[in-house]
PDB file of N, CA and C in Angstrom:
ATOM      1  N   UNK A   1      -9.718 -73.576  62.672  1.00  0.00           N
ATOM      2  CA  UNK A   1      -9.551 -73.025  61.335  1.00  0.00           C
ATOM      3  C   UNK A   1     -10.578 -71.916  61.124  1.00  0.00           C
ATOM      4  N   UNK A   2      -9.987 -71.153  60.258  1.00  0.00           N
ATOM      5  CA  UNK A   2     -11.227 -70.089  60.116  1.00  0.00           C
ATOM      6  C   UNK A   2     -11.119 -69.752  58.331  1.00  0.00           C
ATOM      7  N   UNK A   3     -12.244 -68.943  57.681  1.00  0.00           N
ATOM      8  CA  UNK A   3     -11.724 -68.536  56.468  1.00  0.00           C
ATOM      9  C   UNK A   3     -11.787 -66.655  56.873  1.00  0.00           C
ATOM     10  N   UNK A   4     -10.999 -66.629  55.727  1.00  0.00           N
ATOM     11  CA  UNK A   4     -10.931 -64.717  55.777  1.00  0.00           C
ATOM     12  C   UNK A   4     -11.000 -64.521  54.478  1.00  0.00           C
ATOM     13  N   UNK A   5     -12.198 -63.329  54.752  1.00  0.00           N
ATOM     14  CA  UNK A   5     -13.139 -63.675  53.205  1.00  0.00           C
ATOM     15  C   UNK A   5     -12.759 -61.838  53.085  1.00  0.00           C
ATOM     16  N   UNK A   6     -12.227 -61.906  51.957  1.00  0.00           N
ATOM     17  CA  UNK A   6     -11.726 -60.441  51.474  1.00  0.00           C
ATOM     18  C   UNK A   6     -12.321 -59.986  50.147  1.00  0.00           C
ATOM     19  N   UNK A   7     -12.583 -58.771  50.254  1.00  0.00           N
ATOM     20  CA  UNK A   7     -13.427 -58.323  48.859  1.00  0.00           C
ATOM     21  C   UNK A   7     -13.368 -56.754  48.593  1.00  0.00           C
ATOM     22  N   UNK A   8     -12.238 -56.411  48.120  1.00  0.00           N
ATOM     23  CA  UNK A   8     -11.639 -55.184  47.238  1.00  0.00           C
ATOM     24  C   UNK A   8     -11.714 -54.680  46.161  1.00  0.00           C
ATOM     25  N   UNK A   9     -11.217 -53.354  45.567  1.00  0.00           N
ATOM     26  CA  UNK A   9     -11.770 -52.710  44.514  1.00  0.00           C
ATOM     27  C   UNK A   9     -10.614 -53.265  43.553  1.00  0.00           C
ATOM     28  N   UNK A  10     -11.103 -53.272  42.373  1.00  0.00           N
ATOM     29  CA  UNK A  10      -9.979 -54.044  41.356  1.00  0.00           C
ATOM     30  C   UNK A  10      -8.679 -53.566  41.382  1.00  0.00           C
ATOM     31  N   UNK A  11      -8.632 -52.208  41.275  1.00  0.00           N
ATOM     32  CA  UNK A  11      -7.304 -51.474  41.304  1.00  0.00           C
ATOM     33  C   UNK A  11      -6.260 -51.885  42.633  1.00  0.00           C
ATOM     34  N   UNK A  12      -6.508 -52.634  43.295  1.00  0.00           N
ATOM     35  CA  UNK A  12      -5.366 -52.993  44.695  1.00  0.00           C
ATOM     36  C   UNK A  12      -5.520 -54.304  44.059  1.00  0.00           C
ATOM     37  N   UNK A  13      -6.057 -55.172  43.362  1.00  0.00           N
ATOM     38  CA  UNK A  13      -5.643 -56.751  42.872  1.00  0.00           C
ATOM     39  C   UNK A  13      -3.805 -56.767  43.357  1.00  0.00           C
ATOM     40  N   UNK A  14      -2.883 -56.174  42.429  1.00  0.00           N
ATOM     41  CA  UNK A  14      -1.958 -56.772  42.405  1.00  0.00           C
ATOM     42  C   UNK A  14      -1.312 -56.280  43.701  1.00  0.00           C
ATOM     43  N   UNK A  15      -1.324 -55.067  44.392  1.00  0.00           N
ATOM     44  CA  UNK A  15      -0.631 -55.138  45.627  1.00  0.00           C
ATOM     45  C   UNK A  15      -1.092 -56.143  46.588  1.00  0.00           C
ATOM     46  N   UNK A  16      -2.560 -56.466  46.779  1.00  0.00           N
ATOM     47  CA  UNK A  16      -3.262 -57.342  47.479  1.00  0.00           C
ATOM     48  C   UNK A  16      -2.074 -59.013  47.380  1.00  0.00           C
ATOM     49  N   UNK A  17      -2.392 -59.291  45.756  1.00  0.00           N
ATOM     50  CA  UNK A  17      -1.271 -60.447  45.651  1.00  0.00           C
ATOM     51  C   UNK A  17      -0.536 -60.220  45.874  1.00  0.00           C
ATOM     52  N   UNK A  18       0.330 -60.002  46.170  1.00  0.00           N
ATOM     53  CA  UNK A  18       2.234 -59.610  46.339  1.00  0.00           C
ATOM     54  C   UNK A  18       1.970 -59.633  47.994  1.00  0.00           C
ATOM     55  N   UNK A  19       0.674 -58.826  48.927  1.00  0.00           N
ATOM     56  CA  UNK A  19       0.952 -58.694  49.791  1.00  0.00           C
ATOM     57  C   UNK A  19       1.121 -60.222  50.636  1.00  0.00           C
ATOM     58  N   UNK A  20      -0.385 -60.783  49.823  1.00  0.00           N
ATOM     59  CA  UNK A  20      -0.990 -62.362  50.335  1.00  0.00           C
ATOM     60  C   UNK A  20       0.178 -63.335  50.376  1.00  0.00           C
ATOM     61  N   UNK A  21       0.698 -63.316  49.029  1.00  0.00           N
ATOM     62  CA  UNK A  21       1.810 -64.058  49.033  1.00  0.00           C
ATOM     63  C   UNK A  21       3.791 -63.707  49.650  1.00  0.00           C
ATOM     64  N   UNK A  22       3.674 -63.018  50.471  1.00  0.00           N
ATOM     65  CA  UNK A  22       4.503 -62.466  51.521  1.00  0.00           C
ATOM     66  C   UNK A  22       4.301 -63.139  52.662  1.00  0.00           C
ATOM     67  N   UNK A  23       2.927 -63.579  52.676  1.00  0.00           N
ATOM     68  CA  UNK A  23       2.930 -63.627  53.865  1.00  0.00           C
ATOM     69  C   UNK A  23       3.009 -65.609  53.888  1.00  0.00           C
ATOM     70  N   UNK A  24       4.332 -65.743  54.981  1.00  0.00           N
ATOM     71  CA  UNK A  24       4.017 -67.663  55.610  1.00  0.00           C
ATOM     72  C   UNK A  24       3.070 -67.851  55.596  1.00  0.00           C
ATOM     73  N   UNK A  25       2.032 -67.345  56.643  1.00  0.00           N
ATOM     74  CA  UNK A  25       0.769 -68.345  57.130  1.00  0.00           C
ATOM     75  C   UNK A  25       0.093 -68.661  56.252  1.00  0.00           C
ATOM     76  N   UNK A  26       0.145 -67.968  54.774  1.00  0.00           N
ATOM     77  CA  UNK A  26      -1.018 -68.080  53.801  1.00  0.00           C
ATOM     78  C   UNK A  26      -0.346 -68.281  52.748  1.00  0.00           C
ATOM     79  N   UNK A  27      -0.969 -69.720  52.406  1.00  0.00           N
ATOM     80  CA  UNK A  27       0.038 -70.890  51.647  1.00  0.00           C
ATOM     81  C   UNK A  27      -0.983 -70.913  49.947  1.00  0.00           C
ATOM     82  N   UNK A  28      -1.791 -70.280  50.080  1.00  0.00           N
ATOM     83  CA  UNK A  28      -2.450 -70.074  48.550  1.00  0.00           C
ATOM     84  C   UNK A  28      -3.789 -69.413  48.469  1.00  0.00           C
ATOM     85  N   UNK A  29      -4.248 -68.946  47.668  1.00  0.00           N
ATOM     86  CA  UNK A  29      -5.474 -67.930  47.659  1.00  0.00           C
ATOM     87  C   UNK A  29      -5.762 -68.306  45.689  1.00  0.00           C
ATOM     88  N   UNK A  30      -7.345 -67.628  45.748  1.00  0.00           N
ATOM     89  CA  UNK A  30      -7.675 -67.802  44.120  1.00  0.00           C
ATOM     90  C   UNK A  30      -8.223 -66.516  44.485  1.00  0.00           C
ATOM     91  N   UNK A  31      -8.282 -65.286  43.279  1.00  0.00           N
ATOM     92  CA  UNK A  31      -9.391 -64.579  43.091  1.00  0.00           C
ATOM     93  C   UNK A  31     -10.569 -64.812  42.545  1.00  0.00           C
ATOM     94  N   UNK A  32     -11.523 -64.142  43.204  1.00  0.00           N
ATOM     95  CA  UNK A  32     -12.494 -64.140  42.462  1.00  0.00           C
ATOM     96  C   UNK A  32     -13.671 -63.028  41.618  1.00  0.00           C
ATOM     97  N   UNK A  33     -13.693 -62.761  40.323  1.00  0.00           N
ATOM     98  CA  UNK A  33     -14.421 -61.427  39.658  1.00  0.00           C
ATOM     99  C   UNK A  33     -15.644 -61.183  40.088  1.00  0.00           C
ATOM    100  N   UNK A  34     -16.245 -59.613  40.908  1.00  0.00           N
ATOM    101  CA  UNK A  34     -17.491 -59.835  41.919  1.00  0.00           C
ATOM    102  C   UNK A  34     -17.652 -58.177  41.205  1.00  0.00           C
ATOM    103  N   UNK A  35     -19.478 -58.387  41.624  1.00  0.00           N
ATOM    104  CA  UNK A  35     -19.317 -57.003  41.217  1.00  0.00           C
ATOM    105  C   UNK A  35     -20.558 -56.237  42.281  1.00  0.00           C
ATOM    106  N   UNK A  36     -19.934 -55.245  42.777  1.00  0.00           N
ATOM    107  CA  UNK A  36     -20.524 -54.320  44.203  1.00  0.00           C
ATOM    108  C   UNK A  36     -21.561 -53.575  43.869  1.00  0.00           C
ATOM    109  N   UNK A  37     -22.704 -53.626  44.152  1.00  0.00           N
ATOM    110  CA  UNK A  37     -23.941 -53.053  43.948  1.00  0.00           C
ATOM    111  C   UNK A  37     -24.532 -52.786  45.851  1.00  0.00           C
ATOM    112  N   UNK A  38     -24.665 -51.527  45.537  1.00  0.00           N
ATOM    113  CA  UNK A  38     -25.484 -50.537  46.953  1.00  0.00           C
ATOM    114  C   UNK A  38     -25.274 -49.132  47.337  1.00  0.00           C
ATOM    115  N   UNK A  39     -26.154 -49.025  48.393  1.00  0.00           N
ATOM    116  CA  UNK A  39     -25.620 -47.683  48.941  1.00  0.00           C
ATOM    117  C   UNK A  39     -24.527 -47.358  48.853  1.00  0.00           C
ATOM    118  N   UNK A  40     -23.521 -47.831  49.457  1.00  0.00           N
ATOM    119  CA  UNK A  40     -22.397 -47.844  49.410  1.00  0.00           C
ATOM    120  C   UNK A  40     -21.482 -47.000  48.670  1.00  0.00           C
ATOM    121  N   UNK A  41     -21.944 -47.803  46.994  1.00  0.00           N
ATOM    122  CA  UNK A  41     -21.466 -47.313  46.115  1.00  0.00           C
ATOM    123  C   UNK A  41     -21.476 -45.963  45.594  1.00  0.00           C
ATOM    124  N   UNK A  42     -22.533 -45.578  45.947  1.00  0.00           N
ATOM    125  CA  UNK A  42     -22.097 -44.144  45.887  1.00  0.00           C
ATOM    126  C   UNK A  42     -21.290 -43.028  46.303  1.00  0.00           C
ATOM    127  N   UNK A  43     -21.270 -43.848  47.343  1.00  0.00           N
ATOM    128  CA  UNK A  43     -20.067 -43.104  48.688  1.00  0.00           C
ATOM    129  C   UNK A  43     -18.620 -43.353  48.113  1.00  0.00           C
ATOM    130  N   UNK A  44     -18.373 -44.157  47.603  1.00  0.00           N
ATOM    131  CA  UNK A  44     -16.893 -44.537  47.178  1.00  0.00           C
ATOM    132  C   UNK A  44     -16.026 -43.891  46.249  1.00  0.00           C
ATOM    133  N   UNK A  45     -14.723 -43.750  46.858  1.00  0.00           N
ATOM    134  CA  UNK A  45     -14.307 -42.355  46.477  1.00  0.00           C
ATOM    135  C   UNK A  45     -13.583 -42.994  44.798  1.00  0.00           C
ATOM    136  N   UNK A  46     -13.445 -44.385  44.760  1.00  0.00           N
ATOM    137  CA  UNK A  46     -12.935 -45.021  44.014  1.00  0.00           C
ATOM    138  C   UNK A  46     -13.816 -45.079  42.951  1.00  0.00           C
ATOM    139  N   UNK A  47     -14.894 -45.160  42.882  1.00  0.00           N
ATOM    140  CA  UNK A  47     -15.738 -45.248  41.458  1.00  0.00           C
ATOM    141  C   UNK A  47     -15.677 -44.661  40.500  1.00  0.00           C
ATOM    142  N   UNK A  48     -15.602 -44.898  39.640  1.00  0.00           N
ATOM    143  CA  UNK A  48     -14.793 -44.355  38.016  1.00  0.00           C
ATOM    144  C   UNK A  48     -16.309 -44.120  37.620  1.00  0.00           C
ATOM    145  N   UNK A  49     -16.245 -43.238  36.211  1.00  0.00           N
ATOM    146  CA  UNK A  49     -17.518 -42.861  35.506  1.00  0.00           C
ATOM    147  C   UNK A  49     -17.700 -44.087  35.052  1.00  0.00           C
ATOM    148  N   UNK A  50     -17.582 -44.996  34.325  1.00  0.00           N
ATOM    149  CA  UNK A  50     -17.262 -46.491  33.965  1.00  0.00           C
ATOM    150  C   UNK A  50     -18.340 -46.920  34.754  1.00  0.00           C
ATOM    151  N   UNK A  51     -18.105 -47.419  36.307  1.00  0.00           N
ATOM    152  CA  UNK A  51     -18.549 -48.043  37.195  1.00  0.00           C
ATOM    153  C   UNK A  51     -19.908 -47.331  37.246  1.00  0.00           C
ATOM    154  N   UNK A  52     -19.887 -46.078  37.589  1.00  0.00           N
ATOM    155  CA  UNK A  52     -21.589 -44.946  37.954  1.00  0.00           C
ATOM    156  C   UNK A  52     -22.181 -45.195  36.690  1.00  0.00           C
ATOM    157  N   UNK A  53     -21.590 -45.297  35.199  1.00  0.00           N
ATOM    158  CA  UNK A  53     -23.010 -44.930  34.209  1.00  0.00           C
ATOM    159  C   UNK A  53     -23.572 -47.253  34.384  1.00  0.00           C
ATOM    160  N   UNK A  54     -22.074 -47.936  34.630  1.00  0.00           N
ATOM    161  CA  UNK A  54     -22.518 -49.446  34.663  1.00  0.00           C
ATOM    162  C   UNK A  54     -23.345 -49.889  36.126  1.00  0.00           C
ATOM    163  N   UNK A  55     -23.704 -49.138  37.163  1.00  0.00           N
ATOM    164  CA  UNK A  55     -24.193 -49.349  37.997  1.00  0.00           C
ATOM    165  C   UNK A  55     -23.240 -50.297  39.027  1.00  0.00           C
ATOM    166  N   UNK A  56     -22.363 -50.516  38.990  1.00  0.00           N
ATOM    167  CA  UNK A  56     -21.944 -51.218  39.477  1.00  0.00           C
ATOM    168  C   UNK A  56     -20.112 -51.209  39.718  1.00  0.00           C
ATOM    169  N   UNK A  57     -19.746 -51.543  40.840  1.00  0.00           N
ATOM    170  CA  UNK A  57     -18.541 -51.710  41.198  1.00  0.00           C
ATOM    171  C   UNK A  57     -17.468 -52.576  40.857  1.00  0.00           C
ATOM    172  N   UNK A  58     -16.345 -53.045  39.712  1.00  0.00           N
ATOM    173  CA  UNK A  58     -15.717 -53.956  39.997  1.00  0.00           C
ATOM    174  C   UNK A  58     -14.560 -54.596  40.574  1.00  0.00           C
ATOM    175  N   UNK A  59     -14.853 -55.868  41.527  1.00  0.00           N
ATOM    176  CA  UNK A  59     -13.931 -55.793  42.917  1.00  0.00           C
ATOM    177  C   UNK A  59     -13.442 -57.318  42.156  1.00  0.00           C
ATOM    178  N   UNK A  60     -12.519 -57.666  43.461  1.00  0.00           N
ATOM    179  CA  UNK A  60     -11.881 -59.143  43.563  1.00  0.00           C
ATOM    180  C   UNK A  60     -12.165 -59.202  45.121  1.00  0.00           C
ATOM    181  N   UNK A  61     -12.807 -61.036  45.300  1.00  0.00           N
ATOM    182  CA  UNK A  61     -13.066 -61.405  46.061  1.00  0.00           C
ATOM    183  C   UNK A  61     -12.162 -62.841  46.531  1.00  0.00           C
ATOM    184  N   UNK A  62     -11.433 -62.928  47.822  1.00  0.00           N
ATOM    185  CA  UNK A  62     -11.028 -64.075  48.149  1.00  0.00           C
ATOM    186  C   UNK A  62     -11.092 -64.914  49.281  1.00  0.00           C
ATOM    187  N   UNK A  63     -11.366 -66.043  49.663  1.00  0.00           N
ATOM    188  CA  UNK A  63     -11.409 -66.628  50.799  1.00  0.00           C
ATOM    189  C   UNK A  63     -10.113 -67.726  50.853  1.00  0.00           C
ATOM    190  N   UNK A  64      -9.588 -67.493  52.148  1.00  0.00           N
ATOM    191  CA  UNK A  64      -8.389 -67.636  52.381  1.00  0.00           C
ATOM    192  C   UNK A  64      -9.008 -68.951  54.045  1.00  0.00           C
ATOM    193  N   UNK A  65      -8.444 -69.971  53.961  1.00  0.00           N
ATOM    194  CA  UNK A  65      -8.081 -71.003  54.593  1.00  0.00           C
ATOM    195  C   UNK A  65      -7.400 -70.370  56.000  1.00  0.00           C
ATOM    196  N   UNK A  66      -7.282 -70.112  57.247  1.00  0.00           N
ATOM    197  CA  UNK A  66      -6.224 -70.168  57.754  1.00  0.00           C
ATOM    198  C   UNK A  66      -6.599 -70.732  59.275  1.00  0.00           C
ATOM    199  N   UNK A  67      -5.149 -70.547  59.859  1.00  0.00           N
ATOM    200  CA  UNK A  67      -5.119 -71.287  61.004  1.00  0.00           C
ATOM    201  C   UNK A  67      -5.496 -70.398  62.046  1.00  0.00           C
ATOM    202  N   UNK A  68      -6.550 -70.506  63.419  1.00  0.00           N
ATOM    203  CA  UNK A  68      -7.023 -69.593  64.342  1.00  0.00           C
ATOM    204  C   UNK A  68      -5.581 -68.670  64.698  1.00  0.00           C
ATOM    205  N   UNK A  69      -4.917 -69.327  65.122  1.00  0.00           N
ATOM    206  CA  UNK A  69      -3.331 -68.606  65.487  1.00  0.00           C
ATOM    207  C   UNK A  69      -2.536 -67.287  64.529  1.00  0.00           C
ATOM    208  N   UNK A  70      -3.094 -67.491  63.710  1.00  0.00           N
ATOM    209  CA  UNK A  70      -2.575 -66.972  62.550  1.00  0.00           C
ATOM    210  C   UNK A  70      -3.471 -65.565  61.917  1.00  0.00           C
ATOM    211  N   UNK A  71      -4.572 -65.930  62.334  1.00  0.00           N
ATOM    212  CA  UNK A  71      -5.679 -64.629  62.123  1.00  0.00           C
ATOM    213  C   UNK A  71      -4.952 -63.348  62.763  1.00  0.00           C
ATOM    214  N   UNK A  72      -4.761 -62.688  63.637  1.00  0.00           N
ATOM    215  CA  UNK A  72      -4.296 -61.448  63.791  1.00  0.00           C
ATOM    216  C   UNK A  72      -2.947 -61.086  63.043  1.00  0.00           C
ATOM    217  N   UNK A  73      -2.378 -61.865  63.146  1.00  0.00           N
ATOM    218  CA  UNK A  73      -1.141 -61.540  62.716  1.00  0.00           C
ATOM    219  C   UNK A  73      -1.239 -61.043  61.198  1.00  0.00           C
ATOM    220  N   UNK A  74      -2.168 -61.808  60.394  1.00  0.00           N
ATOM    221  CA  UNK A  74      -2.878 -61.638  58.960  1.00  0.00           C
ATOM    222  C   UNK A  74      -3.575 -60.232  59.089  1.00  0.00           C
ATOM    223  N   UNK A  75      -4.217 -60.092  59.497  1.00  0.00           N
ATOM    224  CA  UNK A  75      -5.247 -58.770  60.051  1.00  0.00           C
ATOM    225  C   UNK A  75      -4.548 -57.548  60.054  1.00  0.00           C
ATOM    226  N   UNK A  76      -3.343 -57.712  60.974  1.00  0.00           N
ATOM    227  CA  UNK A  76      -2.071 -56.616  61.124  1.00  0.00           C
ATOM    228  C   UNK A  76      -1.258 -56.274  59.770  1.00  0.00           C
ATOM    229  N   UNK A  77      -0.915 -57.122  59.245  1.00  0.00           N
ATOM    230  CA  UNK A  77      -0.512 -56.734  57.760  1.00  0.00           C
ATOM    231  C   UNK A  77      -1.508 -56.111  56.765  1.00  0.00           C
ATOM    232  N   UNK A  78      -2.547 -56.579  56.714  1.00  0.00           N
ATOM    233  CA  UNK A  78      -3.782 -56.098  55.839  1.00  0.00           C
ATOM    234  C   UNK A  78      -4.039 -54.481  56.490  1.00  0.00           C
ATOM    235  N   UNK A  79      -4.310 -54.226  57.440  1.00  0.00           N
ATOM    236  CA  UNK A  79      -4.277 -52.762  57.912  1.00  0.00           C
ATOM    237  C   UNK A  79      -3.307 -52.070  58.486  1.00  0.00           C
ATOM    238  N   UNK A  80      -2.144 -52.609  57.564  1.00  0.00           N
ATOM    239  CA  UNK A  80      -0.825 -51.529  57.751  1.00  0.00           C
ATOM    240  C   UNK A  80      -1.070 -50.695  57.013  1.00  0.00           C
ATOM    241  N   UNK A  81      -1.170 -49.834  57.603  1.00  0.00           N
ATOM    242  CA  UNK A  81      -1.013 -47.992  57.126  1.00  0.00           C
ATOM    243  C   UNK A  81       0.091 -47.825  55.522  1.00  0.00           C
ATOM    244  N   UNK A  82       0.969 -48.858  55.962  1.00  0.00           N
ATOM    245  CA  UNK A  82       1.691 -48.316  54.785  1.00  0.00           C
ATOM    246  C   UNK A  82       1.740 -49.563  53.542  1.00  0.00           C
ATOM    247  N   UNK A  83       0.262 -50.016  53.658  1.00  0.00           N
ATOM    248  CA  UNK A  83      -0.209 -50.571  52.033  1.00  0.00           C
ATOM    249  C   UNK A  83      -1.282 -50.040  51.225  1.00  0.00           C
ATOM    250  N   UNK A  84      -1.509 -49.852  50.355  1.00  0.00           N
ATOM    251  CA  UNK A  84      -2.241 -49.048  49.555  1.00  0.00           C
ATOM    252  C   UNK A  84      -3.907 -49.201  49.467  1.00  0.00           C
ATOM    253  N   UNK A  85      -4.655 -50.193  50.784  1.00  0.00           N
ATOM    254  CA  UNK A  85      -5.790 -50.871  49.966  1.00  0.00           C
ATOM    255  C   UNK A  85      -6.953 -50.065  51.439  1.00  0.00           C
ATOM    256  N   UNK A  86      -6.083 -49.351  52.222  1.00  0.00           N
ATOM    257  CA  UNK A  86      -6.862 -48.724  52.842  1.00  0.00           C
ATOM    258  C   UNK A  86      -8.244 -47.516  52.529  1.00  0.00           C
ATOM    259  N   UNK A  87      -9.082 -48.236  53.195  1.00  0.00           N
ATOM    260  CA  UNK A  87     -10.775 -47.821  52.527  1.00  0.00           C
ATOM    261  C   UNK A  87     -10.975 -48.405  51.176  1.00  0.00           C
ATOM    262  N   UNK A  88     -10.719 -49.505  50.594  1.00  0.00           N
ATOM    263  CA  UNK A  88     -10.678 -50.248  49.333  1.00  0.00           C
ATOM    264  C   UNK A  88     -11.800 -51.585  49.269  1.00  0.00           C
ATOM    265  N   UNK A  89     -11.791 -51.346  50.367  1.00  0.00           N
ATOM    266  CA  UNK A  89     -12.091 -53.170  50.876  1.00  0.00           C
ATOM    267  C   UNK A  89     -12.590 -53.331  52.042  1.00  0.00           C
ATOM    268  N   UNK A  90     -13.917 -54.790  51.777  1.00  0.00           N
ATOM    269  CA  UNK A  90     -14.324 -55.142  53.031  1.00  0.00           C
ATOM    270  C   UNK A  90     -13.726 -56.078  53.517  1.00  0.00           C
ATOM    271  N   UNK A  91     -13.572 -57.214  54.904  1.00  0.00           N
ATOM    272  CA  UNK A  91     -13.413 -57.869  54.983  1.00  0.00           C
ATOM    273  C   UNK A  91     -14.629 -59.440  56.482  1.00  0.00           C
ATOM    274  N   UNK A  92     -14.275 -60.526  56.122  1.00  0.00           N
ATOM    275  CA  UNK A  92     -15.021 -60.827  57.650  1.00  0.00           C
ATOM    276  C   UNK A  92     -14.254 -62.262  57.583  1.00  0.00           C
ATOM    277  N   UNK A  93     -14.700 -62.388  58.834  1.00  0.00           N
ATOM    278  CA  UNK A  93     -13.879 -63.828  59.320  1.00  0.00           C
ATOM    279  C   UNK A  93     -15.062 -65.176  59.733  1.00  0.00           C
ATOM    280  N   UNK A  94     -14.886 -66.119  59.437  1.00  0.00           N
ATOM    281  CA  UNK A  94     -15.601 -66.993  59.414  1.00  0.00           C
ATOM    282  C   UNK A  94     -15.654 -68.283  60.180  1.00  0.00           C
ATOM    283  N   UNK A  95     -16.042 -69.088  61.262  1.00  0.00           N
ATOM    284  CA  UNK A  95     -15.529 -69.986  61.741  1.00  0.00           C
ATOM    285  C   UNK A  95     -15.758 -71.664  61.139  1.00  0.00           C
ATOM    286  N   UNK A  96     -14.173 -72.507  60.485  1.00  0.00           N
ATOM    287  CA  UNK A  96     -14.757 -73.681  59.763  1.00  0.00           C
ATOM    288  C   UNK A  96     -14.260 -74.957  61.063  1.00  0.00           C
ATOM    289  N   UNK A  97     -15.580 -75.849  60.688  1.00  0.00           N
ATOM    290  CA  UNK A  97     -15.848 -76.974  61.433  1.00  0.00           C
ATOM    291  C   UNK A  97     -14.682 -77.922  60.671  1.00  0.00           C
ATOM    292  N   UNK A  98     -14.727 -77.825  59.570  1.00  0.00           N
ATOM    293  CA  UNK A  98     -13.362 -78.705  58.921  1.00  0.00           C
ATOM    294  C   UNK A  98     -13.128 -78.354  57.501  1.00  0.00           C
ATOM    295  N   UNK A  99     -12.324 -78.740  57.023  1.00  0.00           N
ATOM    296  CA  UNK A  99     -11.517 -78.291  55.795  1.00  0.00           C
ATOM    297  C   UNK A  99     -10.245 -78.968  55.550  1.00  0.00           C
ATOM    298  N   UNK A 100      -9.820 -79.036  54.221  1.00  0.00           N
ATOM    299  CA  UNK A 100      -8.242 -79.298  53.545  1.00  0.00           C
ATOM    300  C   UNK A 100      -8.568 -79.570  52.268  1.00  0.00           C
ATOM    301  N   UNK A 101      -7.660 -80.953  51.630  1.00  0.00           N
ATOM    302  CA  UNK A 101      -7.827 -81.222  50.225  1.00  0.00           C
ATOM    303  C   UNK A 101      -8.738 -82.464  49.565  1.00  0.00           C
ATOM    304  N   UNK A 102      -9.173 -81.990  48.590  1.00  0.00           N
ATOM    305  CA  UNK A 102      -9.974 -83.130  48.031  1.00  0.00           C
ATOM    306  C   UNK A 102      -8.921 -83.867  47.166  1.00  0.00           C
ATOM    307  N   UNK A 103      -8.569 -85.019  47.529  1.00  0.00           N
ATOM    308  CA  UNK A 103      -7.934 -86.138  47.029  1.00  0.00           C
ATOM    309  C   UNK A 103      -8.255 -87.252  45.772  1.00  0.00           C
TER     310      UNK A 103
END
């Protein structure tokens, strides 16, 4: 199992959902409200006057459950050329010792 921990600029939220939930392998996701502070931020072509006079970036962050098998195939959809969240977003992959539901 691994998690895939995703963290984008607010404006791709809803293509992001529509994309997540397209996809089989990934059977549910929560967002979460995060807010991007760094170098970085200055560089970003996305930052609104909003964001520069508030110091800060606001993104959605999610960690996603999935199965080792299933990681690329996830990966390949997320950096298809022809979805909108390219240069939007970081992402990293994580390795879990165990996981499921609390009962």
């Amino acid at each position: 199992m691994k998690i895939l921990t995703l963290i984008v600029h607010t404006s791709v939220q809803q293509e992001l959902s529509d994309l997540l939930r397209s996809m089989d392998q990934i059977s549910g996701f929560t967002f979460a409200h995060v807010e991007g502070h760094g170098d970085e931020v200055e560089a970003d072509s996305f930052v609104s006057a909003r964001d520069e006079v508030v110091g800060y970036i606001s993104r959605i962050r999610t960690d996603i459950l999935i199965e080792d098998t299933d990681l690329d195939a996830i990966l390949s959809r997320l950096f298809d050329k022809q979805n909108n969240m390219t240069g939007q977003g970081i992402y990293w992959v994580t390795p879990v010792e165990n996981g499921g539901h609390i009962l």
